[in-house]
N, C-alpha and C. Protein backbone atom coordinates (compact mmCIF):
# COMPACT_ATOMS: atom_id res chain seq x y z
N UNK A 1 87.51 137.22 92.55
CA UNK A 1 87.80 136.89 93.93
C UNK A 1 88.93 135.86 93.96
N UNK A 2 90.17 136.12 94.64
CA UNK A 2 91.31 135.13 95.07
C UNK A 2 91.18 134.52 96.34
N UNK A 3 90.96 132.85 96.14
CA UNK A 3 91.33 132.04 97.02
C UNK A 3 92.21 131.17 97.08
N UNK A 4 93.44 131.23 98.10
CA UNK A 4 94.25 130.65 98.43
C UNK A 4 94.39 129.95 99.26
N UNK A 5 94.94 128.42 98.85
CA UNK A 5 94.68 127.19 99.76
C UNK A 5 96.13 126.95 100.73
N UNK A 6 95.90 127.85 101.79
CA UNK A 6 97.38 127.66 102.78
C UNK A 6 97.66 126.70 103.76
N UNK A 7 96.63 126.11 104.36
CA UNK A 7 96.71 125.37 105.17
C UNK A 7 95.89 123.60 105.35
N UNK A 8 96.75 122.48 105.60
CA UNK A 8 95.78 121.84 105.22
C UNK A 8 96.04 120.42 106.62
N UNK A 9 95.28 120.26 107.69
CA UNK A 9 95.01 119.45 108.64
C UNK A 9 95.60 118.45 108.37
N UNK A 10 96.32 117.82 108.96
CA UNK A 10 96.60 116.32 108.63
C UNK A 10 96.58 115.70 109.99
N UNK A 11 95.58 114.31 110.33
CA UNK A 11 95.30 113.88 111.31
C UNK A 11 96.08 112.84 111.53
N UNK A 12 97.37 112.97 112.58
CA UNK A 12 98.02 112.04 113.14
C UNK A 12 98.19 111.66 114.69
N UNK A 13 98.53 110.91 115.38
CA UNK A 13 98.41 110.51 116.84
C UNK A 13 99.22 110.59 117.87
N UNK A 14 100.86 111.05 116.67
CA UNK A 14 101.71 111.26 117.88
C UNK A 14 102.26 112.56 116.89
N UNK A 15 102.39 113.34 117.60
CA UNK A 15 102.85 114.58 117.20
C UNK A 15 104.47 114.72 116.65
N UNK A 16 105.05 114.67 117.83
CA UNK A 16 106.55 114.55 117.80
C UNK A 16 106.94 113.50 116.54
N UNK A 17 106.37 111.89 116.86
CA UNK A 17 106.53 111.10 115.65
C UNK A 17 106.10 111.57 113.85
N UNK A 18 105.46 112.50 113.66
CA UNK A 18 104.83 113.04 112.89
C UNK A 18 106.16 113.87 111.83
N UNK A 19 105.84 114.97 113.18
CA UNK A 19 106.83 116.08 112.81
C UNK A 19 108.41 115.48 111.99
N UNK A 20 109.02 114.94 112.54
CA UNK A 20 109.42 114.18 113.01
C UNK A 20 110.23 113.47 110.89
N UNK A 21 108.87 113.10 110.84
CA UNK A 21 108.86 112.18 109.68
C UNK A 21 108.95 113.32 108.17
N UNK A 22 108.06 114.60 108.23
CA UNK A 22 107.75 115.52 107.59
C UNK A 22 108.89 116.20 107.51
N UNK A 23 109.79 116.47 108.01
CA UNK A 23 111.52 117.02 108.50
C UNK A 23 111.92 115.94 107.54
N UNK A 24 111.95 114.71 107.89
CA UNK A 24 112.99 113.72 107.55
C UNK A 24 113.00 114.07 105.84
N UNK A 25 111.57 114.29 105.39
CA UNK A 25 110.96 114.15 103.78
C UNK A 25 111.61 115.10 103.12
N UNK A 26 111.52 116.08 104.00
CA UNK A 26 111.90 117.57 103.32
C UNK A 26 111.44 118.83 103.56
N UNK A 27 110.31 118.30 104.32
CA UNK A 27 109.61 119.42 104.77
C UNK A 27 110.41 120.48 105.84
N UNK A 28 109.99 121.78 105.82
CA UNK A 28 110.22 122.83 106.75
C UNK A 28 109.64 122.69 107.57
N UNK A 29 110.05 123.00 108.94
CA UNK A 29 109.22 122.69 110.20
C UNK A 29 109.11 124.37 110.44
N UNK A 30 108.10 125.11 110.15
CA UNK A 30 107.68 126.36 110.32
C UNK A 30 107.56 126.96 111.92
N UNK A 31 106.62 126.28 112.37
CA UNK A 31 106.03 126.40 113.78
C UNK A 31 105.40 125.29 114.48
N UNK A 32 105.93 125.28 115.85
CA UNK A 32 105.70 124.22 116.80
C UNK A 32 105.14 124.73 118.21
N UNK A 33 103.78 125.48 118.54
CA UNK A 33 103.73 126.03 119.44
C UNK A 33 102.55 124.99 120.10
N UNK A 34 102.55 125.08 121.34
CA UNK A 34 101.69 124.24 122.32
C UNK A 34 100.93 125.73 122.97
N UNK A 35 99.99 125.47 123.06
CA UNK A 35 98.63 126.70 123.72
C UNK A 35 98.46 126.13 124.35
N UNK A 36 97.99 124.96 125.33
CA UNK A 36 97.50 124.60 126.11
C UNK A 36 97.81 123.00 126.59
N UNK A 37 97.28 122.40 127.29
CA UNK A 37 97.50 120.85 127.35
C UNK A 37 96.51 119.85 126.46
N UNK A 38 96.11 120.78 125.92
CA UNK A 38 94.92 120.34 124.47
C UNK A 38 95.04 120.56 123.42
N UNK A 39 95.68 121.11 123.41
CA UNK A 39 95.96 122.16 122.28
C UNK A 39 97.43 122.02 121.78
N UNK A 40 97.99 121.79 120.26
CA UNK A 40 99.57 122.09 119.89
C UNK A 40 99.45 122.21 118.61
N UNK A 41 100.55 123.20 117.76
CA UNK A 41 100.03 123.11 116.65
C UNK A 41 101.21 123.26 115.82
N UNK A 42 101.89 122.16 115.13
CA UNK A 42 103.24 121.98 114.02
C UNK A 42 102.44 122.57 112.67
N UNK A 43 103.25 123.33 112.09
CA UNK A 43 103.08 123.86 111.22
C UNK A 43 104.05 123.56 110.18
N UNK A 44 103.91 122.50 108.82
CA UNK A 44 105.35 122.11 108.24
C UNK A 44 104.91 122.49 106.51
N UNK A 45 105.98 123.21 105.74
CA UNK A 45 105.93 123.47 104.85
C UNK A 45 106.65 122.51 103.71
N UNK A 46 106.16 121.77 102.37
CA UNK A 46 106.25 120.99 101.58
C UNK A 46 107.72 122.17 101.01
N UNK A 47 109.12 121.55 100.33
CA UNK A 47 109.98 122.72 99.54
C UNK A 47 109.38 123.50 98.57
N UNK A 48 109.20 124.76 98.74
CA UNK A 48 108.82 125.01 97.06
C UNK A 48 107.47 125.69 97.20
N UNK A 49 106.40 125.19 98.20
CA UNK A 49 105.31 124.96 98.13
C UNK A 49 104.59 126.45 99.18
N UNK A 50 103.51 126.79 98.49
CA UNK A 50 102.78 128.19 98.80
C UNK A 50 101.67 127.64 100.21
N UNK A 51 100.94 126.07 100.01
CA UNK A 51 100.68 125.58 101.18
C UNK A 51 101.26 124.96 101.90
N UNK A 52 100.94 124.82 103.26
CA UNK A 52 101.34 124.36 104.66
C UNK A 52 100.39 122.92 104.70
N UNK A 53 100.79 121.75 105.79
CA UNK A 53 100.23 120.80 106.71
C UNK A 53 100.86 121.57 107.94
N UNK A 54 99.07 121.19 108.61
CA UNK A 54 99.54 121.19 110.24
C UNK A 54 99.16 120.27 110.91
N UNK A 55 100.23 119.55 111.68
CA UNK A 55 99.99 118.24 112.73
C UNK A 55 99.95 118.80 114.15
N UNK A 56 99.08 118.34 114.94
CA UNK A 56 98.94 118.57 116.08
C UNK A 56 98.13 117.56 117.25
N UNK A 57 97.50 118.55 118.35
CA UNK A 57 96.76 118.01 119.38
C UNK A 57 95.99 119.17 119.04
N UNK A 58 94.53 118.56 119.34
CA UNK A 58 93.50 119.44 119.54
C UNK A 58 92.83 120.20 118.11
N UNK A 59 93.12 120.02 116.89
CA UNK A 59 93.54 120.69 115.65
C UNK A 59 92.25 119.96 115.11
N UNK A 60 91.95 118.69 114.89
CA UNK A 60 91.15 118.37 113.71
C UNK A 60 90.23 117.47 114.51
N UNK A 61 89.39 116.82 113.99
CA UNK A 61 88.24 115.86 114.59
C UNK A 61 88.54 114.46 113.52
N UNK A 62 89.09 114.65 112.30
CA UNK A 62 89.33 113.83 111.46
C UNK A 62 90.30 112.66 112.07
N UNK A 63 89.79 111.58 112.36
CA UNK A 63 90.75 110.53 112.24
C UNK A 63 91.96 109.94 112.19
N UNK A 64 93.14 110.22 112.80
CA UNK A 64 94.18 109.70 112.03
C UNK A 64 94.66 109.33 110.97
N UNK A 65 95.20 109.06 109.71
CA UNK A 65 95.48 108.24 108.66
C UNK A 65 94.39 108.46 108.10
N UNK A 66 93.19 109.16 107.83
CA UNK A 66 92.45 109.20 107.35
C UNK A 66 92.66 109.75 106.24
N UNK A 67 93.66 110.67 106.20
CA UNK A 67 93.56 111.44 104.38
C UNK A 67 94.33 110.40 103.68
N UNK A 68 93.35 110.62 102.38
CA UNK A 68 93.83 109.52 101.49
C UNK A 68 94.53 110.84 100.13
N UNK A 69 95.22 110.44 99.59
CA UNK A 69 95.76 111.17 98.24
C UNK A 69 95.80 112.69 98.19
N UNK A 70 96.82 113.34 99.23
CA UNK A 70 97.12 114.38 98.78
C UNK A 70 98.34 114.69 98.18
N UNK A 71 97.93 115.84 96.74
CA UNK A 71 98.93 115.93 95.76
C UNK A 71 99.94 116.64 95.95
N UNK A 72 100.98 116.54 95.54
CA UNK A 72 101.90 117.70 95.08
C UNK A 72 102.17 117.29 93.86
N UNK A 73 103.05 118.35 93.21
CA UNK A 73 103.54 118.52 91.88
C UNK A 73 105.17 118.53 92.17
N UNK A 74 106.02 117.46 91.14
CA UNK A 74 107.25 117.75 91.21
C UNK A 74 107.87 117.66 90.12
N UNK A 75 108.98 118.40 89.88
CA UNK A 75 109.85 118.31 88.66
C UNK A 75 110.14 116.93 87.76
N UNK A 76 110.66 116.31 88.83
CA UNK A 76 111.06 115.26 88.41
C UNK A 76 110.52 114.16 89.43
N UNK A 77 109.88 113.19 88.77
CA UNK A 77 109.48 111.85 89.55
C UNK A 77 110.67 111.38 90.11
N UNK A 78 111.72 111.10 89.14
CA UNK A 78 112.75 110.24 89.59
C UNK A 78 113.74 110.60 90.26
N UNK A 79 113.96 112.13 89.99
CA UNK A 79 114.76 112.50 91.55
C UNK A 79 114.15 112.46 92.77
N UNK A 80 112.79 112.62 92.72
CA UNK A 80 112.25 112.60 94.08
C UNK A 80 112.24 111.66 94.82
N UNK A 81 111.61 109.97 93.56
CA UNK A 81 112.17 109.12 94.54
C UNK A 81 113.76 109.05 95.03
N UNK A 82 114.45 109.42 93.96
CA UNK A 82 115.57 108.94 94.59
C UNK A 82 115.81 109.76 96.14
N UNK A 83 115.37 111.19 95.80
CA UNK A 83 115.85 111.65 97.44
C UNK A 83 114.75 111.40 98.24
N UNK A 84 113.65 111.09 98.32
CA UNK A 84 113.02 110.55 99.43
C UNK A 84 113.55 108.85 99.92
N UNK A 85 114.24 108.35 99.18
CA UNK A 85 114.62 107.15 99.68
C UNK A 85 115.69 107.46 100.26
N UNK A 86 116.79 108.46 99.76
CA UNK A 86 117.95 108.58 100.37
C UNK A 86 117.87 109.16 101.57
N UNK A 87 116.71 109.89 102.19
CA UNK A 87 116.20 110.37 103.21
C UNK A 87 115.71 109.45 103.99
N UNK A 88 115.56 107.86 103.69
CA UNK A 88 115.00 106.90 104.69
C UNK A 88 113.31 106.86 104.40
N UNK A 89 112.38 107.48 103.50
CA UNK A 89 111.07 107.33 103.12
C UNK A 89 111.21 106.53 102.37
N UNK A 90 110.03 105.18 102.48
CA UNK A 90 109.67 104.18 102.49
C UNK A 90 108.90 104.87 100.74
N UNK A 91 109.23 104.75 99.56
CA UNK A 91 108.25 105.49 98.21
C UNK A 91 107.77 104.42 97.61
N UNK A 92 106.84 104.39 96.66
CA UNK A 92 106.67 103.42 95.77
C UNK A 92 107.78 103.33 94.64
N UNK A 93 107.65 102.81 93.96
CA UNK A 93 108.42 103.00 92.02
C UNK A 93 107.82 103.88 91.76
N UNK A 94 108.72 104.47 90.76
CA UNK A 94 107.77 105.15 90.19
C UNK A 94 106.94 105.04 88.83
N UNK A 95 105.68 105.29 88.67
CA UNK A 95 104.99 104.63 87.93
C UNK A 95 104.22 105.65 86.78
N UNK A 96 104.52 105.07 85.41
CA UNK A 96 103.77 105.98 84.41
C UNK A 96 102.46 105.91 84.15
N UNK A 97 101.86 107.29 84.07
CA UNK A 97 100.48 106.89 83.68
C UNK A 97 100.24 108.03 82.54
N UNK A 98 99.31 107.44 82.15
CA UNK A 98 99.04 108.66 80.79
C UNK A 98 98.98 110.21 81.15
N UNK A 99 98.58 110.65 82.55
CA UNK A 99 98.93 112.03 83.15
C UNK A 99 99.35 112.14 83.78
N UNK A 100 100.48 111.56 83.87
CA UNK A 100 101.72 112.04 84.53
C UNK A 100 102.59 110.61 85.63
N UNK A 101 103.63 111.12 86.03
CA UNK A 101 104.57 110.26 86.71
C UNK A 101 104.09 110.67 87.95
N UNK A 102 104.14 109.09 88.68
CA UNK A 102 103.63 109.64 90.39
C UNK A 102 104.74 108.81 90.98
N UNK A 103 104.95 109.36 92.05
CA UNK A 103 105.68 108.73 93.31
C UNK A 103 104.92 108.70 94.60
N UNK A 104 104.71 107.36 95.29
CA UNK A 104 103.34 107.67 96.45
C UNK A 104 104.44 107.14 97.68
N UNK A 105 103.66 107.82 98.99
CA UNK A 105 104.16 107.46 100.35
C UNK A 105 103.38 107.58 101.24
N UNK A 106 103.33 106.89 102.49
CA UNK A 106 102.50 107.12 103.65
C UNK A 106 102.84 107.60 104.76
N UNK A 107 102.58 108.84 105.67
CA UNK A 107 103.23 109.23 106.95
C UNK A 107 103.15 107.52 107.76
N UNK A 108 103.33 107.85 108.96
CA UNK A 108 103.32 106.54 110.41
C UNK A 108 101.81 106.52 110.64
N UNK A 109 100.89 107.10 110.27
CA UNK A 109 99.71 107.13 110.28
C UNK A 109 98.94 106.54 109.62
N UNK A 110 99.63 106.44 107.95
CA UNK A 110 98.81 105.99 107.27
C UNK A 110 98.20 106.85 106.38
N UNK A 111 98.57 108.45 106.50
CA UNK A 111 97.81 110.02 105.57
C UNK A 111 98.52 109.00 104.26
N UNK A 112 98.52 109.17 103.10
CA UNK A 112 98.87 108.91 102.14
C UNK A 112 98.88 109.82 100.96
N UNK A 113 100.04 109.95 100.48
CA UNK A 113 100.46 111.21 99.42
C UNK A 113 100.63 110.77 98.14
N UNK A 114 100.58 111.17 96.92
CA UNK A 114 100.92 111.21 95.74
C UNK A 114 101.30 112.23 94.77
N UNK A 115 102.61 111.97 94.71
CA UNK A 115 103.63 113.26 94.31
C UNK A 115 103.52 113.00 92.38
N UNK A 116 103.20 114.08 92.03
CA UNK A 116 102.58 113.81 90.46
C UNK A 116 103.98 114.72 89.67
N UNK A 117 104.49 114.17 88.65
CA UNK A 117 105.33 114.92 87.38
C UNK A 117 104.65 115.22 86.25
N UNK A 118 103.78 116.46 86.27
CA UNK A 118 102.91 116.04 84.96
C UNK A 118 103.70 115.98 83.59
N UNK A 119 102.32 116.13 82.61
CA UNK A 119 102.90 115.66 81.67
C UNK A 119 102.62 116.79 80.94
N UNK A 120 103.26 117.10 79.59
CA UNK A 120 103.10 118.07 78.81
C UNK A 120 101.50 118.03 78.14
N UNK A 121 101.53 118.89 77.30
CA UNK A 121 100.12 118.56 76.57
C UNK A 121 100.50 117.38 75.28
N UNK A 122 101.82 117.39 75.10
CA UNK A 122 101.64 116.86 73.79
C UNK A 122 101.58 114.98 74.55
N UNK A 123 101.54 115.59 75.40
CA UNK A 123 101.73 113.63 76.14
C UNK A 123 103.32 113.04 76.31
N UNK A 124 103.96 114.11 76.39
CA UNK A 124 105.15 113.48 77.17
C UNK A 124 105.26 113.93 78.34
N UNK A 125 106.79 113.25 79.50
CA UNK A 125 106.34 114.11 80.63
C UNK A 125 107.05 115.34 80.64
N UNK A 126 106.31 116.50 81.50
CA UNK A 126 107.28 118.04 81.02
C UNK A 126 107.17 118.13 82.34
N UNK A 127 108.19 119.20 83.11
CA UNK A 127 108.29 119.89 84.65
C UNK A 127 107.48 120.17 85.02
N UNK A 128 107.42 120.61 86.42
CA UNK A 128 106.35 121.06 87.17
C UNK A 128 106.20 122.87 87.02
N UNK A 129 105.09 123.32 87.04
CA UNK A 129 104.80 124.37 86.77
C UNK A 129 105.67 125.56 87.66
């Protein structure tokens, strides 16, 4: 049985400000449709990436800023920071750890991400899959 993880809620408070920020990063802005005056639903795709975040109105019950540590995988740690800074995102350093190189950031909300370079098996770091 194949399950595929396409879509994944992210609880923020201002929509537009959101979107907004996810564009700035790199993200694809897929779909932006409003159903109702309750209802809106941004649909933004990570580069590269087989899943989606969707920011909206009416979409989740979760909290704002509530997600803590969601991953991606990237080639290179250190280009990423460099182009998420050159894009105006606020990144950490980037920092080694025995599995792998991470680069972390927070939407205006507070969701918080951690972008991982793993590492090979032999324990150095190797590309992303």
């Amino acid at each position: 049985m194949d399950m595929k993880l396409e879509l994944v809620m992210v609880p923020v408070t201002d929509v537009d400000r959101a979107k907004e920020f996810y564009v700035r990063a790199g993200f694809n802005a897929d779909h932006d449709q409003t159903v109702s005056e309750e209802v809106r639903f941004v649909q933004l795709t990570p580069p590269g990436s087989g899943c989606s975040i969707a920011v909206g109105k009416g979409l989740t019950g979760m909290a704002p800023g509530s997600l803590d540590n969601l991953q991606m995988v990237v080639a290179d740690a250190d280009e990423t920071h460099s182009a998420l800074t050159a894009r105006g995102i606020d990144v950490s350093p980037v920092e080694d750890l025995p599995w792998g190189r991470f680069v972390r950031f927070a939407d205006p909300d507070g969701n918080r991400w951690a972008l991982q370079q793993l590492p090979d098996w032999s324990g150095s770091v190797a590309t992303a899959r």
